[in-house]
N, C-alpha and C. Protein backbone atom coordinates (compact mmCIF):
# COMPACT_ATOMS: atom_id res chain seq x y z
N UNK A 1 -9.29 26.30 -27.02
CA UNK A 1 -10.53 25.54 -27.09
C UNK A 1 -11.23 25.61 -25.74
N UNK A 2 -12.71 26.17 -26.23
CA UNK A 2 -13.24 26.32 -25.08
C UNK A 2 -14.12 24.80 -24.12
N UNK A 3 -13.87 24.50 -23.20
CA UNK A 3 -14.44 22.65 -22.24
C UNK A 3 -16.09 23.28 -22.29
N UNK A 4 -16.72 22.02 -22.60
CA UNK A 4 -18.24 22.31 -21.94
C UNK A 4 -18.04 21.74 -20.76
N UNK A 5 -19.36 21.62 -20.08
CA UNK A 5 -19.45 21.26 -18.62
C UNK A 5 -19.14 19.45 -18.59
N UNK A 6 -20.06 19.15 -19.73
CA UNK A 6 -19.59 17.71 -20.39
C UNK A 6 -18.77 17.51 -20.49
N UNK A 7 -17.43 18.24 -21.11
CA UNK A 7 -16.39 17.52 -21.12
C UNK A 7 -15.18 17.49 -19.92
N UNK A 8 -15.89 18.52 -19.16
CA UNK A 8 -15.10 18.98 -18.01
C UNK A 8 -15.51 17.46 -17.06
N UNK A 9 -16.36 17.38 -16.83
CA UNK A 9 -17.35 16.34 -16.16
C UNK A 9 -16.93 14.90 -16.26
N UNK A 10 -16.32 14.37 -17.89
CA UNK A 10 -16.33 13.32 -18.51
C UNK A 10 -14.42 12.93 -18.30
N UNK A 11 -13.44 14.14 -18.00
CA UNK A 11 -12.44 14.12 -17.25
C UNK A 11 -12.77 13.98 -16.22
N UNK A 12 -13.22 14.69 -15.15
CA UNK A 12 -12.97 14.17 -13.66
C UNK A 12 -13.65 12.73 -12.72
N UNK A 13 -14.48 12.38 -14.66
CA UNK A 13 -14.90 11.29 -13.73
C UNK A 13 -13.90 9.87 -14.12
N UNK A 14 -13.13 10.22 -15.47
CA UNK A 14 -11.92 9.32 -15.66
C UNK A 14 -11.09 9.11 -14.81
N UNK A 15 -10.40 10.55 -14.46
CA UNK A 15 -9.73 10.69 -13.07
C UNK A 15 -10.15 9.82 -12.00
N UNK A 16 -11.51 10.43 -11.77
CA UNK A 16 -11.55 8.96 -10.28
C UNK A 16 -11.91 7.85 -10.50
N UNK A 17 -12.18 7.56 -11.79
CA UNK A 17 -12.13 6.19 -11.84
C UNK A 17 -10.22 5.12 -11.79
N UNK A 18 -9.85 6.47 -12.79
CA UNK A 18 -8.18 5.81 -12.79
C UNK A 18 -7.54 5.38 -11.36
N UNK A 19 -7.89 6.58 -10.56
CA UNK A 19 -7.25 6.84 -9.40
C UNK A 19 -8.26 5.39 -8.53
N UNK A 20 -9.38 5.08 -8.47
CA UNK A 20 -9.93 4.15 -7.75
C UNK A 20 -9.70 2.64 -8.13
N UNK A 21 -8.58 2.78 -9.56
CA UNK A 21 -8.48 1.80 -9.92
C UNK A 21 -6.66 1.69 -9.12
N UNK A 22 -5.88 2.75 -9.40
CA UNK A 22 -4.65 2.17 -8.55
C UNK A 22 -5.14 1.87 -6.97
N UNK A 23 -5.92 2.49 -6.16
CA UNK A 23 -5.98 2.22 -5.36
C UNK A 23 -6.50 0.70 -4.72
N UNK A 24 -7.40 -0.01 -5.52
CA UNK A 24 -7.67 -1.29 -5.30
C UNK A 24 -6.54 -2.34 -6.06
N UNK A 25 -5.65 -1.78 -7.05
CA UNK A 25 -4.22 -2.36 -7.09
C UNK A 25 -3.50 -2.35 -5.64
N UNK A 26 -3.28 -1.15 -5.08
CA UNK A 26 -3.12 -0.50 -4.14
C UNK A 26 -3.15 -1.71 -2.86
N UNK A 27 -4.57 -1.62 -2.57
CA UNK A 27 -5.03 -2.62 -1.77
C UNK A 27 -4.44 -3.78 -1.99
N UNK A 28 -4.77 -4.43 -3.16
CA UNK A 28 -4.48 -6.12 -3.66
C UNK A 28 -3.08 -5.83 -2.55
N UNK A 29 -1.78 -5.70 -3.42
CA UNK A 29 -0.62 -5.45 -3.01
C UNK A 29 -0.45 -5.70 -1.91
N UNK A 30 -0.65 -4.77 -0.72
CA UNK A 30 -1.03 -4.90 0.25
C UNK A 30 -1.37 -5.98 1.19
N UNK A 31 -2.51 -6.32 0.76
CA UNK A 31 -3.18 -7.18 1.31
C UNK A 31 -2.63 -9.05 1.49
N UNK A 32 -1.23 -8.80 0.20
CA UNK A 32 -1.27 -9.77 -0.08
C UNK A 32 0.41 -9.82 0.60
N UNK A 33 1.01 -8.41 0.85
CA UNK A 33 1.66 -8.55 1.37
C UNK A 33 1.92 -8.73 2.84
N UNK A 34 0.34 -8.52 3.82
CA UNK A 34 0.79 -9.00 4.98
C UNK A 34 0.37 -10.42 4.67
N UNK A 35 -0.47 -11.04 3.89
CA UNK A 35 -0.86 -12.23 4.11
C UNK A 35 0.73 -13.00 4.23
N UNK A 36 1.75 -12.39 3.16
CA UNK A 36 3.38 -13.24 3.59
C UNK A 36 4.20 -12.78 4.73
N UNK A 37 4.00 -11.35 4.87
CA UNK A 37 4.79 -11.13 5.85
C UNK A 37 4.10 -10.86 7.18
N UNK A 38 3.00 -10.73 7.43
CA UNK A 38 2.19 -10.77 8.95
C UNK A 38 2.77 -12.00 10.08
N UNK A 39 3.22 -12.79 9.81
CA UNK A 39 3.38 -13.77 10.48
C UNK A 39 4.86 -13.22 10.99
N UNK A 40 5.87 -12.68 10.36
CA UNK A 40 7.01 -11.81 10.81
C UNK A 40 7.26 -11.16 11.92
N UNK A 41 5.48 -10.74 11.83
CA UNK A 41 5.38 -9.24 12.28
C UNK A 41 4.29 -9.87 13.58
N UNK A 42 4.32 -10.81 13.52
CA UNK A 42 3.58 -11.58 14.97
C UNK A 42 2.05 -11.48 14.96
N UNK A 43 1.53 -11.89 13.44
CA UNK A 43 0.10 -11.71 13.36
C UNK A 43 0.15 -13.28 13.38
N UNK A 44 -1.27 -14.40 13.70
CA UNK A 44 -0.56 -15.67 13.80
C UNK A 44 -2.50 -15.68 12.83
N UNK A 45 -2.15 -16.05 11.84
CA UNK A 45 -3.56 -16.53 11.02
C UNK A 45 -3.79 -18.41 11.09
N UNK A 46 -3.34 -19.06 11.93
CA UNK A 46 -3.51 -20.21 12.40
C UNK A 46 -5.40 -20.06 13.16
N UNK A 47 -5.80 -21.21 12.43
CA UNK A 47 -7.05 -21.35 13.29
C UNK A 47 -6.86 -22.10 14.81
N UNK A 48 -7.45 -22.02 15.92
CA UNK A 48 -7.62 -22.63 16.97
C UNK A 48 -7.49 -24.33 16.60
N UNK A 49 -6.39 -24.73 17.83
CA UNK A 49 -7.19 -26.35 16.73
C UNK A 49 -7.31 -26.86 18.69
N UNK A 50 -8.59 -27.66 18.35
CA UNK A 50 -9.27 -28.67 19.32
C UNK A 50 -10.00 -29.68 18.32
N UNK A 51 -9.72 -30.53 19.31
CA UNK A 51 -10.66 -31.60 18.68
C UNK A 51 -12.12 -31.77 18.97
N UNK A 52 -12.82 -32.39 18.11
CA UNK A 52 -14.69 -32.12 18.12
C UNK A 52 -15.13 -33.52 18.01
N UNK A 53 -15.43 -33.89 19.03
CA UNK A 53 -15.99 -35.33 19.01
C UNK A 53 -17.64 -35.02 18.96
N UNK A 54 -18.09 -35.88 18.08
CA UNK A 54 -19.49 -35.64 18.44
C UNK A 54 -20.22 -37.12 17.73
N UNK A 55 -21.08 -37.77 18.59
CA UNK A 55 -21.89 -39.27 18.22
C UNK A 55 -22.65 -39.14 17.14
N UNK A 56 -22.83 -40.17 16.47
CA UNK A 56 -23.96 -39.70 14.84
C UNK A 56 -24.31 -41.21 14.95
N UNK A 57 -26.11 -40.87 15.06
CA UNK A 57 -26.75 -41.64 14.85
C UNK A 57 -27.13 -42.60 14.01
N UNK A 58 -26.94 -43.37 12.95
CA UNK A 58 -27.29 -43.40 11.57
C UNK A 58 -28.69 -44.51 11.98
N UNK A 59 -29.48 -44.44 11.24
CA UNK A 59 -30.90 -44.96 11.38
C UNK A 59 -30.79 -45.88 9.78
N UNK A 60 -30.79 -47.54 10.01
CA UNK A 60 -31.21 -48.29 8.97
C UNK A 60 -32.11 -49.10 8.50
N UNK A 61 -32.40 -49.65 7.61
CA UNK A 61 -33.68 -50.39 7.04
C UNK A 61 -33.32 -51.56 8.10
């Protein structure tokens, strides 16, 4: 059986869609695995902490 250009076309664009789909599996994975293990590995996702004082006016009847 001979492929038209269409059907040749309508494979390779399955292909990269499949393939762009493990890869943002790919990612997730990943991503979610330094979020547990980064801290192991001496990444420190702690925000800065200081304290923020600041005066508030309130204006009443």
């Amino acid at each position: 059986m001979v492929k038209t250009h269409t059907q040749a076309g309508r494979q390779i664009v399955g292909r990269l869609i499949k393939w762009l789909f493990y890869l943002v599996i790919l990612a997730f994975i990943a991503l979610v695995a330094y979020a547990y293990l980064g801290p192991f590995f001496g990444a420190d996702f702690s925000p800065p902490r200081q304290e923020i004082r600041q005066e508030i006016i309130l204006e009443g009847n």
